[in-house]
Protein backbone atom coordinates (compact mmCIF):
# COMPACT_ATOMS: atom_id res chain seq x y z
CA UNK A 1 82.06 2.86 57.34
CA UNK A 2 82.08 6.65 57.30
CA UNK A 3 80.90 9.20 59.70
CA UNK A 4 77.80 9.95 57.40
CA UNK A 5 76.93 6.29 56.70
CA UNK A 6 76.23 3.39 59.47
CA UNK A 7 75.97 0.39 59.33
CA UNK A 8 72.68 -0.87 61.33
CA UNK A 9 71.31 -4.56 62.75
CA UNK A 10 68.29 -6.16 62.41
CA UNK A 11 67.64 -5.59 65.77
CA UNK A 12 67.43 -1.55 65.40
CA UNK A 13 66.25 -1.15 61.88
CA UNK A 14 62.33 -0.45 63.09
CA UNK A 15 63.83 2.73 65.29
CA UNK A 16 66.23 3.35 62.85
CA UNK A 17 63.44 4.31 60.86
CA UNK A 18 60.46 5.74 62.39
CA UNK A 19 62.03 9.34 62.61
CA UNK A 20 62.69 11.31 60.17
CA UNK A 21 63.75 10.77 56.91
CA UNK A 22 66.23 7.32 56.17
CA UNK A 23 67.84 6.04 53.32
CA UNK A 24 68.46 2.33 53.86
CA UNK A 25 70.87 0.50 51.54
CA UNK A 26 70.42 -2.89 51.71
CA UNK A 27 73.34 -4.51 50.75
CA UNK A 28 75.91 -7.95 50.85
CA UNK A 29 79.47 -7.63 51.53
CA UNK A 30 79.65 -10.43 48.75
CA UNK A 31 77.55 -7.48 45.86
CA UNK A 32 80.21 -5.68 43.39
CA UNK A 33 77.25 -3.19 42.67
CA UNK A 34 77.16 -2.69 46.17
CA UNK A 35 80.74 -1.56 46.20
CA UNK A 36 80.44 0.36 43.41
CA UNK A 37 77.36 2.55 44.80
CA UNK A 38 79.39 3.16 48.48
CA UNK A 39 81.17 5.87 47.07
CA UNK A 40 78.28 7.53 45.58
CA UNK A 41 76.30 7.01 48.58
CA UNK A 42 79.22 8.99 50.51
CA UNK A 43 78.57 12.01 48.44
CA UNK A 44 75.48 12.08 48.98
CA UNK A 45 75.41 11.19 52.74
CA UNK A 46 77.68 14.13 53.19
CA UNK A 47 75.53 16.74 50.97
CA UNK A 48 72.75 15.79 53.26
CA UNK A 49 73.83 15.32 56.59
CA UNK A 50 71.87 16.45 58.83
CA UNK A 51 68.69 16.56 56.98
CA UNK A 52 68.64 12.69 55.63
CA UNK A 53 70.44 9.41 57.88
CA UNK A 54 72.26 7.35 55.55
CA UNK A 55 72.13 3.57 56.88
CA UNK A 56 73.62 0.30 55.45
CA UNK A 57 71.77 -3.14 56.56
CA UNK A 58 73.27 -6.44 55.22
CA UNK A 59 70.91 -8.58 53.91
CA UNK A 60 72.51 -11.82 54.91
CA UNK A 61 72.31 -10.61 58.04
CA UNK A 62 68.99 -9.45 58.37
CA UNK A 63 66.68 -12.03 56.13
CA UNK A 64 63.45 -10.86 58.18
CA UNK A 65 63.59 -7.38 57.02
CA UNK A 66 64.65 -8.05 53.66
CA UNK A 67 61.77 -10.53 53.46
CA UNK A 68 59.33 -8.59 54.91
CA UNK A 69 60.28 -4.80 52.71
CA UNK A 70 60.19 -7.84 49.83
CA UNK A 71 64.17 -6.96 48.71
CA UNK A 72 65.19 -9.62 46.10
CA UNK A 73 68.15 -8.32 44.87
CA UNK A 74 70.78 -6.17 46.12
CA UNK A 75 71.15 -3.21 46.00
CA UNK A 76 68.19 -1.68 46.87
CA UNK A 77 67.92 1.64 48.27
CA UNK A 78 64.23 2.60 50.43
CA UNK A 79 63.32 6.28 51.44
CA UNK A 80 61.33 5.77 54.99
CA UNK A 81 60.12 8.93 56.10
CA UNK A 82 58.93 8.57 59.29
CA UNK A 83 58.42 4.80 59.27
CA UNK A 84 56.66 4.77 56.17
CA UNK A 85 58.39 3.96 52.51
CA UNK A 86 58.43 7.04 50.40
CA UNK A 87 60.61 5.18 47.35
CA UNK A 88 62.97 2.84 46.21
CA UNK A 89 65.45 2.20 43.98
CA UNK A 90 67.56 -1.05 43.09
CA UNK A 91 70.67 -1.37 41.31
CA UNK A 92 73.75 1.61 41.01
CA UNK A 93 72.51 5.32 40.45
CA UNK A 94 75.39 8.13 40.39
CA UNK A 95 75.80 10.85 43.40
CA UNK A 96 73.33 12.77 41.00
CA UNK A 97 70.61 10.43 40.86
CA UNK A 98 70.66 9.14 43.91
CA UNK A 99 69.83 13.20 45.37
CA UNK A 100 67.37 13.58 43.13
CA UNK A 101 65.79 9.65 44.24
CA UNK A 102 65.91 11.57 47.46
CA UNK A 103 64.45 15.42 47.47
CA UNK A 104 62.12 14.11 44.77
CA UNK A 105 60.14 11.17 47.04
């Protein structure tokens, strides 16, 4: 993972989230989309940093939260701004879209 993109457990996704404004991709290592958006997510977590956390939670991994924010296929990006979902997205975007996904919600 980079140093503007972390990769977070079930366990700390509620405090991952209540400050501030979060972009969680939730994501499988097994996804090719998934791959293909990293890069673009990179971009954009490095545009933003310090005004937007960038984090990566792998479904697999964390079934509860997935279950409960109702993600059925991967990927799917949510905006929480503190603690509350401000948007989402599923499926690839481009650096572009993705910064727009975010200043816009």
């Amino acid at each position: 993972m980079s140093e503007h993109i972390k990769k977070i457990s079930e366990d700390h996704f509620e405090s991952t989230i209540q400050k501030g404004v979060t972009l969680v991709d939730f994501y499988a290592d097994w996804c090719g989309p998934c791959r293909v958006l990293t890069p673009h997510l990179e971009t954009v977590a490095k545009e933003l940093a310090g005004e937007v956390s960038f984090v990566k939670l792998d479904v697999d991994q964390a079934q509860k939260v997935a279950s409960t924010y109702q993600v059925t296929s991967v990927p799917t990006l949510i905006l929480f701004k503190d603690g509350k979902e401000k948007g989402r997205i599923v499926g690839v975007r481009d650096a572009k879209a993705l910064k727009e996904f975010i200043l816009n919600s």
